[in-house]
C-alpha atoms as a PDB file:
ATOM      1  CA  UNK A   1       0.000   0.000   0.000  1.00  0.00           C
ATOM      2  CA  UNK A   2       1.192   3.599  -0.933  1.00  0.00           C
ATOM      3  CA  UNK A   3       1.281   6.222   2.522  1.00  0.00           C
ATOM      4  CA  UNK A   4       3.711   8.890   3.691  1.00  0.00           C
ATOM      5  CA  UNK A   5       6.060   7.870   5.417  1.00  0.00           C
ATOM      6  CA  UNK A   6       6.219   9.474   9.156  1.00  0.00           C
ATOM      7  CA  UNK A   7       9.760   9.020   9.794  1.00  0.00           C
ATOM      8  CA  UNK A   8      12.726   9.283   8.425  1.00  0.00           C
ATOM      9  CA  UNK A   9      14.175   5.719   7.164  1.00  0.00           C
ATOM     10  CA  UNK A  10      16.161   4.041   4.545  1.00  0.00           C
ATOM     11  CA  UNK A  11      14.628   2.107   1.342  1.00  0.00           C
ATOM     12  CA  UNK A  12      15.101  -1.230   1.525  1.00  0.00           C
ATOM     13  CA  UNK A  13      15.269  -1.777  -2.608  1.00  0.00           C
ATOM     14  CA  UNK A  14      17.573   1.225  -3.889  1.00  0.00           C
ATOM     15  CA  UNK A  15      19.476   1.912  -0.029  1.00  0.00           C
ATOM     16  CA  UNK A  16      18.990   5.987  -0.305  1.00  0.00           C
ATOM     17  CA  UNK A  17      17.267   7.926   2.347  1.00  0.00           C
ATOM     18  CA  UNK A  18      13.645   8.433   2.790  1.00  0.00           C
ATOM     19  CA  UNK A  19      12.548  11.823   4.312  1.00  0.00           C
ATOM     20  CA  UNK A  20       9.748  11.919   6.539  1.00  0.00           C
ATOM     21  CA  UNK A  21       6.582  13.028   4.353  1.00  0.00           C
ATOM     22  CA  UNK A  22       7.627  11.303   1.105  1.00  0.00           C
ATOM     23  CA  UNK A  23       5.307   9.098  -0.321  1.00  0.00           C
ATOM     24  CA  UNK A  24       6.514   5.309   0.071  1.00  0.00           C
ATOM     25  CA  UNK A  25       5.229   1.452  -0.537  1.00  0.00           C
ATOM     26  CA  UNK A  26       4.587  -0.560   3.099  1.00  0.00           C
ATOM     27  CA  UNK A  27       3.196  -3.247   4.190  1.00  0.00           C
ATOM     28  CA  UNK A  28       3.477  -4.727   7.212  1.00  0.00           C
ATOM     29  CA  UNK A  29       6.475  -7.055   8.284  1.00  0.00           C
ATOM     30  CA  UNK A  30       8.859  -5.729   5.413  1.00  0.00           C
ATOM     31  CA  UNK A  31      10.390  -2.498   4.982  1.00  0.00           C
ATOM     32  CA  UNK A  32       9.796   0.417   3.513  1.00  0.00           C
ATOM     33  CA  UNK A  33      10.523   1.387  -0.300  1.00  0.00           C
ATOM     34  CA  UNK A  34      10.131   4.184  -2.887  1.00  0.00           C
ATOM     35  CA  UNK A  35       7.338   4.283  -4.965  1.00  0.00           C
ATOM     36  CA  UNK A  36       9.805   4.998  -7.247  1.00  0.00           C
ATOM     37  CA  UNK A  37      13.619   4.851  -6.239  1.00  0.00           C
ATOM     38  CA  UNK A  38      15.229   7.607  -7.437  1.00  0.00           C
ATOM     39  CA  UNK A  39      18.398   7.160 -10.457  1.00  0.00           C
ATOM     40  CA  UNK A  40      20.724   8.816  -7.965  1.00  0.00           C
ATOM     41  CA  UNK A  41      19.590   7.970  -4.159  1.00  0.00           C
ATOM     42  CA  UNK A  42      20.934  10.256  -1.547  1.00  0.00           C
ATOM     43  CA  UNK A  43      22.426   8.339   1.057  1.00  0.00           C
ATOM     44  CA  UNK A  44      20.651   7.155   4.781  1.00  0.00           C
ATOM     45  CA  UNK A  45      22.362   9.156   7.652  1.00  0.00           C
ATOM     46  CA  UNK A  46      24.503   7.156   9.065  1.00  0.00           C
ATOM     47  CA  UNK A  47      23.269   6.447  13.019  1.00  0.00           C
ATOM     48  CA  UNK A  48      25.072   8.041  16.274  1.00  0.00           C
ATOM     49  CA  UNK A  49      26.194   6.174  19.375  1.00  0.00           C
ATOM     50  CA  UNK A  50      24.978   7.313  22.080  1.00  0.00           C
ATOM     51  CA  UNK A  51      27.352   8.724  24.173  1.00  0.00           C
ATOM     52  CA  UNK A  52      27.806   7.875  27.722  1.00  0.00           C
ATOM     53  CA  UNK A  53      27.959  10.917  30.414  1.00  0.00           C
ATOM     54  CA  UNK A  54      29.752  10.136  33.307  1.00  0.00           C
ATOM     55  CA  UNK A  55      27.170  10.784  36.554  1.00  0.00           C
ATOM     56  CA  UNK A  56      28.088  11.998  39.960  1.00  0.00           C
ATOM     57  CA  UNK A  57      26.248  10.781  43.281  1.00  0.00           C
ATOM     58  CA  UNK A  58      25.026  14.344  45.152  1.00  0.00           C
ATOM     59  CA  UNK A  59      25.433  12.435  48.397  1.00  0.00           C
ATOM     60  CA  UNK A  60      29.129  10.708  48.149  1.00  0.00           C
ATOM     61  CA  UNK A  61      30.511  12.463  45.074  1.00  0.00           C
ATOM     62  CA  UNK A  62      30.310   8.281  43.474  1.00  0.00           C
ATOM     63  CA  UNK A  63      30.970   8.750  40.103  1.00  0.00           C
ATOM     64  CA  UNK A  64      29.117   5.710  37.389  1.00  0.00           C
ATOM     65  CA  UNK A  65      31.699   4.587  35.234  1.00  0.00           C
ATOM     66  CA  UNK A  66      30.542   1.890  32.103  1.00  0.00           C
ATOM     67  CA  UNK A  67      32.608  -1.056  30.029  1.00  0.00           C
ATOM     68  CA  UNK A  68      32.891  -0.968  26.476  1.00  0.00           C
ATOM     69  CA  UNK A  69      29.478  -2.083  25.451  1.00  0.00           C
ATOM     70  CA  UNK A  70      27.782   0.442  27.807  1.00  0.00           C
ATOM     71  CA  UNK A  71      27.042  -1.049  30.942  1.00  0.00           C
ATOM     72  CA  UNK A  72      27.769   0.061  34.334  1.00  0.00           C
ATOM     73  CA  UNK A  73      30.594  -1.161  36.263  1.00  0.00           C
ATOM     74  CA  UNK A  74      29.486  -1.229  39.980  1.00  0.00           C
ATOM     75  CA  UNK A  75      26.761   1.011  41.613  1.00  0.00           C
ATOM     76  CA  UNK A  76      24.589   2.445  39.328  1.00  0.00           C
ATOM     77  CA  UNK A  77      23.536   6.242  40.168  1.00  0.00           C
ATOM     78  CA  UNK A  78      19.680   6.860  39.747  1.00  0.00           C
ATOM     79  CA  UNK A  79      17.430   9.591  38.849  1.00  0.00           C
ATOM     80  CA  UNK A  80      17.232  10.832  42.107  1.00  0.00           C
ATOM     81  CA  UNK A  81      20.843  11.192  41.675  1.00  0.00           C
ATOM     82  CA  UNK A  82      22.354   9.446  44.144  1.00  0.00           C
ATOM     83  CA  UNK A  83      23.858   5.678  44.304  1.00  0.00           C
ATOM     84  CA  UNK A  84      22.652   2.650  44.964  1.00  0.00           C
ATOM     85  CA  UNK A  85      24.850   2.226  48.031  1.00  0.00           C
ATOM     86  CA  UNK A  86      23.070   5.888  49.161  1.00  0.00           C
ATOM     87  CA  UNK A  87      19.852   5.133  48.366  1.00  0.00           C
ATOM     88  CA  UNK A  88      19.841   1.795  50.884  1.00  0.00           C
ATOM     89  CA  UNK A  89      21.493   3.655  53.591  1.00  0.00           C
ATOM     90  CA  UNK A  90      18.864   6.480  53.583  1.00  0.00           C
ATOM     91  CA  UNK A  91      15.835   3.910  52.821  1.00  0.00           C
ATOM     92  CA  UNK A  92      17.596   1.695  55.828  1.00  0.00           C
ATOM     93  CA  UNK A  93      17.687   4.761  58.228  1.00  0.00           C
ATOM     94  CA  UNK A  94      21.322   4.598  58.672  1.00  0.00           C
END
């Protein structure tokens, strides 16, 4: 079926970029496609990686530090933005 597409994507028959707003082919399960794929395709942005900011405890000054793939290497600091280790004490009543 022919809609606009909502997002921004990549056609999955000529690779180029689809802009949000351009009229594509979908159906469900497979991937969008140009109704008709342009000669010369502009290329799909490539994606970012997300970057990782360190955070600070407000309590203990514990900073969250992560491995390579992104995950964090000992207490974790929450939204409330203090650690884990902080959190328990104050929940604990120490």
């Amino acid at each position: 079926m022919t809609i606009t597409a909502k997002y921004p994507s990549k056609c999955a028959a000529c690779g180029g970029a689809v802009a949000a707003g351009e009229r594509i082919e979908w159906s469900k399960g497979s991937p969008a496609r140009h109704t008709e794929c342009p000669d010369s395709p502009s290329p799909a942005p490539a994606q970012q990686k997300r970057a990782y900011r360190p955070t600070t405890c407000t309590m203990c000054g514990h900073v969250e530090r992560h491995d390579r793939r992104g995950y964090p290497i000992g207490d974790r600091v929450l939204r409330s933005g203090e650690c884990q280790s902080c959190y328990e004490e104050r929940k604990m009543g120490y």
